[in-house]
Protein backbone atom coordinates (compact mmCIF):
# COMPACT_ATOMS: atom_id res chain seq x y z
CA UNK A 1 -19.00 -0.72 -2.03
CA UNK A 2 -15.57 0.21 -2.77
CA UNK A 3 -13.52 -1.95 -4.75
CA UNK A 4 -9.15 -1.61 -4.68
CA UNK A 5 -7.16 -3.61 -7.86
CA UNK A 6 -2.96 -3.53 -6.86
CA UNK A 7 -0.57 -3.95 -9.71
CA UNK A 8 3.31 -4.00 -9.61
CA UNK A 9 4.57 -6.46 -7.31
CA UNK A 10 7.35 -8.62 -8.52
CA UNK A 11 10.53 -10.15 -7.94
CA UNK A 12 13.57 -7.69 -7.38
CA UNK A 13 17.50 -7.75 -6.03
CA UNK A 14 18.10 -6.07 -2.88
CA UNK A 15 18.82 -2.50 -3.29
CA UNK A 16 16.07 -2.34 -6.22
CA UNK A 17 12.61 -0.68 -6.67
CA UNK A 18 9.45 -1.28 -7.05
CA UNK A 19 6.28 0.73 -7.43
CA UNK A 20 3.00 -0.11 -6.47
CA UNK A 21 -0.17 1.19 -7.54
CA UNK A 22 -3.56 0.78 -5.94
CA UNK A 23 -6.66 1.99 -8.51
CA UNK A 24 -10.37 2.43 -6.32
CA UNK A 25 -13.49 2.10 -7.79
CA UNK A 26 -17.06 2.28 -6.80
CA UNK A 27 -18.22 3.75 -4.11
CA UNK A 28 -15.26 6.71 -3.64
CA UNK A 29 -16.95 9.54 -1.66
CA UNK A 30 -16.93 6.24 0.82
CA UNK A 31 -13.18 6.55 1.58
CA UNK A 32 -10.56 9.62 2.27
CA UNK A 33 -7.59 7.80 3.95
CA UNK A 34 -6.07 5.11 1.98
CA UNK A 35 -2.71 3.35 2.91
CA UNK A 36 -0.55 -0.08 2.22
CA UNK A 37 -0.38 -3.44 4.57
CA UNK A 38 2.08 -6.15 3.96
CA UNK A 39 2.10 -9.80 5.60
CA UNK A 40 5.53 -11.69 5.32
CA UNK A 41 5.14 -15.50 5.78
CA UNK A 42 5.29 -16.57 9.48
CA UNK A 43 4.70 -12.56 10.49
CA UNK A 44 1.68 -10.30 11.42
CA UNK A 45 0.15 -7.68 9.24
CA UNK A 46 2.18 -4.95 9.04
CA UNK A 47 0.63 -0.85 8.30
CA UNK A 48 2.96 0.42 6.30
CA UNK A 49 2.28 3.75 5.18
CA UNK A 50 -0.79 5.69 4.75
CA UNK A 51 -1.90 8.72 3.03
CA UNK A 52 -4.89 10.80 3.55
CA UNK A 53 -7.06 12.98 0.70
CA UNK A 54 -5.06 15.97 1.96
CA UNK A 55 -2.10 14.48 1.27
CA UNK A 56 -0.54 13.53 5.08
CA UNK A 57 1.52 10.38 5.36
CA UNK A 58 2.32 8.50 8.08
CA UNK A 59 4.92 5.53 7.49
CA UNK A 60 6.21 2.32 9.82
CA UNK A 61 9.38 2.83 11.40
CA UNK A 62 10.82 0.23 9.29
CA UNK A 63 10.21 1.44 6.20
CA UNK A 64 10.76 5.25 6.55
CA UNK A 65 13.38 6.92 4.23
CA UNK A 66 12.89 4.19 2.21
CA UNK A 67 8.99 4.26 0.86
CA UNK A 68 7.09 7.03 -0.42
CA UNK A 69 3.52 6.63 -0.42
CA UNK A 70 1.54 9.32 -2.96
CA UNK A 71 -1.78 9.83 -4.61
CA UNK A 72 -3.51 11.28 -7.72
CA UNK A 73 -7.28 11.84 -6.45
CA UNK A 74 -7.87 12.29 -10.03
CA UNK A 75 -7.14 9.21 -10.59
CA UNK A 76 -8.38 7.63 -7.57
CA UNK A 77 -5.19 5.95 -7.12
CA UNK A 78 -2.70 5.60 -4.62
CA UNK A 79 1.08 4.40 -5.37
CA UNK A 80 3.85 2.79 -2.59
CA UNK A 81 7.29 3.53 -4.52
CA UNK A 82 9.58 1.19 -2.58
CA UNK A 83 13.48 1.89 -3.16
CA UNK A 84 16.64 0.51 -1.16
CA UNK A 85 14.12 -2.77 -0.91
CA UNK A 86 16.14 -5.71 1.55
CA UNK A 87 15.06 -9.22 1.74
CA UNK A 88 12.92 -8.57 4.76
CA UNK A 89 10.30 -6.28 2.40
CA UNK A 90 9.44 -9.38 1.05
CA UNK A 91 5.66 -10.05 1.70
CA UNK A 92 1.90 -9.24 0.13
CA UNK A 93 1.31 -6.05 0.06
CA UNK A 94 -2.31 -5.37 0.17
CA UNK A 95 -3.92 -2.12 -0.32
CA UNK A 96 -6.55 -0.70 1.97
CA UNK A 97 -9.34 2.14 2.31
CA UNK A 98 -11.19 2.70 5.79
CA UNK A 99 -14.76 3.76 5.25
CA UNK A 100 -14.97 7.26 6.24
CA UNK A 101 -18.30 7.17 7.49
CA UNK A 102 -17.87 3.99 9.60
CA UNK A 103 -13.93 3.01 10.31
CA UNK A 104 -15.25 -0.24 11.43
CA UNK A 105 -15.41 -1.36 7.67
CA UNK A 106 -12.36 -1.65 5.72
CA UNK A 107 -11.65 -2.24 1.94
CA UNK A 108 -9.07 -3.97 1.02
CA UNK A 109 -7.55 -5.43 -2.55
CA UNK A 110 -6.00 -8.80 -3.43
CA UNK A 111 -2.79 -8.50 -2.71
CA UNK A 112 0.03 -8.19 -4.90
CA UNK A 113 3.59 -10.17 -3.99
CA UNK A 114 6.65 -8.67 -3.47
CA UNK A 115 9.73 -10.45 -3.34
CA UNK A 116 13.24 -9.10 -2.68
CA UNK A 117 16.16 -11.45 -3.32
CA UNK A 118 19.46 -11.20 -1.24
């Protein structure tokens, strides 16, 4: 088992930063890729940027230019540093972790809020 603990949501102005941080335990030779969802009320889940052990990102459209997703595997953390945030960022973000072994099982954290005033 593989267990994820977010930190650093908050409330912020448009135009502000936040950074994210996303500390695994357990299990770790379980996961490789590890990445950031957000749902905003009324919306679907949204991927928003994933990183691999390797250190390749992929990002949503939405947020590119704008996020940076990065990781210390030392740490066994990953971190979502979120700049030029707008009002439509707001949402849980929730951390995730595919199982490398079997995709089919996901780990995800709590959720930490993020809310962007206009």
């Amino acid at each position: 088992q593989v267990q994820l603990v977010e930190s650093g949501g908050g409330l912020v102005q448009a135009g502000g930063s936040l950074r994210l941080s996303c500390a695994a335990s357990g299990s770790i030779n379980n996961i490789n890729t590890m990445g950031w969802y957000r749902r905003a009320p009324g919306k679907q889940r949204e991927l928003v940027a994933t990183i691999s052990s390797g250190g390749n990102t992929n990002y949503a459209d939405s947020v590119k230019g704008r996020f940076t997703i990065s990781r210390d595997n030392a740490k066994n953390t990953v971190y979502l540093q979120m700049d030029s945030l707008k009002a439509e960022d707001t949402a849980v973000y929730y951390c995730y972790a595919p199982n490398r072994w079997l995709p089919a099982i996901s780990y995800w954290g709590q959720g930490t809020q993020v809310t962007v005033s206009s």
